[in-house]
C-alpha atoms as a PDB file:
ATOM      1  CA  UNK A   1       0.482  14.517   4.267  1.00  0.00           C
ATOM      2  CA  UNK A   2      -2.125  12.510   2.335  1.00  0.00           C
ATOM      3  CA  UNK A   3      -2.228  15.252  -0.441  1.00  0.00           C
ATOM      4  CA  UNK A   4       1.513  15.145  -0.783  1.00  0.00           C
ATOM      5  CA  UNK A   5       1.581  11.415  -0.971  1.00  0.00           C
ATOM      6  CA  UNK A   6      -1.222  11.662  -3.692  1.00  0.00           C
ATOM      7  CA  UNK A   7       0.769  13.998  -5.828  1.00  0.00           C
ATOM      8  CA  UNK A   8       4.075  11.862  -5.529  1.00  0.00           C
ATOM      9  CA  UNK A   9       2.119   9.039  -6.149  1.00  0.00           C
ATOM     10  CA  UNK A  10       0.126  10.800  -9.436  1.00  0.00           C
ATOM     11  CA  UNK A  11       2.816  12.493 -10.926  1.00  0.00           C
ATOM     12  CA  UNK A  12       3.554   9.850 -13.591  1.00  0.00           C
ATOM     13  CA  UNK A  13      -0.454  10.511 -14.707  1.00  0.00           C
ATOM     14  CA  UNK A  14      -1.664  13.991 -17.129  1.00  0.00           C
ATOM     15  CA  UNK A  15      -4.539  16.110 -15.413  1.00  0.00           C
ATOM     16  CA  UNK A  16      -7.064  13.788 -17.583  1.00  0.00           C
ATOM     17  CA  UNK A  17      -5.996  10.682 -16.625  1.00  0.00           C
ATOM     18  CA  UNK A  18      -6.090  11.311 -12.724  1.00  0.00           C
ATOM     19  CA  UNK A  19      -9.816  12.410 -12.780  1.00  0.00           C
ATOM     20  CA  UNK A  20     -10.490   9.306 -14.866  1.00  0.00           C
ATOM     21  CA  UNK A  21     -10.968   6.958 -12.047  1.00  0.00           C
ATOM     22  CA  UNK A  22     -13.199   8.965 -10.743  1.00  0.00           C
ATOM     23  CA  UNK A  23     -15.195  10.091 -14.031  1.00  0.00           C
ATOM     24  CA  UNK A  24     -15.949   6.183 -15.079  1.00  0.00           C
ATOM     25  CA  UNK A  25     -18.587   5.430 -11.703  1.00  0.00           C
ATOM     26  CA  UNK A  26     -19.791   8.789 -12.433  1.00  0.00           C
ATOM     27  CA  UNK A  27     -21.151   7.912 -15.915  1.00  0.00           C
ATOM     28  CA  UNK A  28     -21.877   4.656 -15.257  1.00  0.00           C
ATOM     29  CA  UNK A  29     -24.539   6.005 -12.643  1.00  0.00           C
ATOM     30  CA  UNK A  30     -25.923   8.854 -15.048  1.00  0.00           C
ATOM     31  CA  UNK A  31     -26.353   6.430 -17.145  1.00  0.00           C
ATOM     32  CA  UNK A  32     -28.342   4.043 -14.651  1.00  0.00           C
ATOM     33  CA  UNK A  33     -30.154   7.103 -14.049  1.00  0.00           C
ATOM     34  CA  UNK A  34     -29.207   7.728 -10.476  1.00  0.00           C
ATOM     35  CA  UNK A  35     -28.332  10.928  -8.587  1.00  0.00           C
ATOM     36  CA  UNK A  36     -24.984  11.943  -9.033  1.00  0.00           C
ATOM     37  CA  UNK A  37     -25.087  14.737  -6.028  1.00  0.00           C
ATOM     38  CA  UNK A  38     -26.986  12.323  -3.112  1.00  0.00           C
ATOM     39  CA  UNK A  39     -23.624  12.542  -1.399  1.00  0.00           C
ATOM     40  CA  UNK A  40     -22.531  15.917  -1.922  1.00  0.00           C
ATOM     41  CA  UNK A  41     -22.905  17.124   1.545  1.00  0.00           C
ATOM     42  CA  UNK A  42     -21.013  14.098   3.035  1.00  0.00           C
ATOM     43  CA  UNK A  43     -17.781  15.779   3.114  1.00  0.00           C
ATOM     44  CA  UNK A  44     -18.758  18.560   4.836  1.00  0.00           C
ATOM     45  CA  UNK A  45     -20.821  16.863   7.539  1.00  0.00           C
ATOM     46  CA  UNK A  46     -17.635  14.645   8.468  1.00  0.00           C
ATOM     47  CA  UNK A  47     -15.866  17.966   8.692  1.00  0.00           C
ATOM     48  CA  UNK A  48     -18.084  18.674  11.483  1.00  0.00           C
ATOM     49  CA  UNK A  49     -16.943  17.994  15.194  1.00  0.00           C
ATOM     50  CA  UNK A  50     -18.009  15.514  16.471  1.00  0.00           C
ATOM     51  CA  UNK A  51     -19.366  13.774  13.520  1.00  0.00           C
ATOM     52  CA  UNK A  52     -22.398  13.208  11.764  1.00  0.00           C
ATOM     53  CA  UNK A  53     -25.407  14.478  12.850  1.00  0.00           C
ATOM     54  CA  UNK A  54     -26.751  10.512  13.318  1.00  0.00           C
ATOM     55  CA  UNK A  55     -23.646   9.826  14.924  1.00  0.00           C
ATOM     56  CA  UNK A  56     -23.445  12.444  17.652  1.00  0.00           C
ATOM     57  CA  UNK A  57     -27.019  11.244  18.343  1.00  0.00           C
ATOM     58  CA  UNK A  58     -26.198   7.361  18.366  1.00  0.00           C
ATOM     59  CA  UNK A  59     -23.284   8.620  20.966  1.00  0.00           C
ATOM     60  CA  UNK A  60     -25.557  10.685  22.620  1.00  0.00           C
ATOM     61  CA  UNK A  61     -28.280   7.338  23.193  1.00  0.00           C
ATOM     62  CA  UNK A  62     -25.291   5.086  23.718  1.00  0.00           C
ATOM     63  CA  UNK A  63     -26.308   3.376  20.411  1.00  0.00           C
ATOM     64  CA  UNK A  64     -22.674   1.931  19.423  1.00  0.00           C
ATOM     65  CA  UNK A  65     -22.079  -0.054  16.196  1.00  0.00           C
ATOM     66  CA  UNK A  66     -22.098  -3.064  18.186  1.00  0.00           C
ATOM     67  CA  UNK A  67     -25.292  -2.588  18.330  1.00  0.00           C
ATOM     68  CA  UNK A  68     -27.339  -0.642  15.978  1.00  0.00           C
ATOM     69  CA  UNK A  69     -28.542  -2.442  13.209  1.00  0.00           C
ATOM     70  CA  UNK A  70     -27.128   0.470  10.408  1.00  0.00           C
END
């Protein structure tokens, strides 16, 4: 549903223009000389059942964000 609403809502914009948004932060980091790939695994741990590893541990404690200090 989301991707469908993303394309309707796109469809107006060329290929270019739609990665633009997300091109701009990219260079602006290179160029602050930071790592452009720290988060490349985050999409696949949310993926993951359950949830993060951290999280499924937090859950596991009974560490809620009530009350961790994250």
């Amino acid at each position: 549903m989301a991707k469908d609403h993303e394309a309707r809502l796109t469809a107006p914009l060329t290929a270019a223009q739609r990665d633009e948004p997300a091109r701009l932060p990219t260079l602006l980091a290179r160029g602050s000389g930071l790592d452009t790939e720290a988060h490349r695994d985050s999409a696949a741990r949310r993926r993951r059942p359950g949830g993060p590893p951290v999280a499924r541990k937090q859950r596991a404690e009974g560490v809620t964000k009530a009350n961790s200090q994250v």
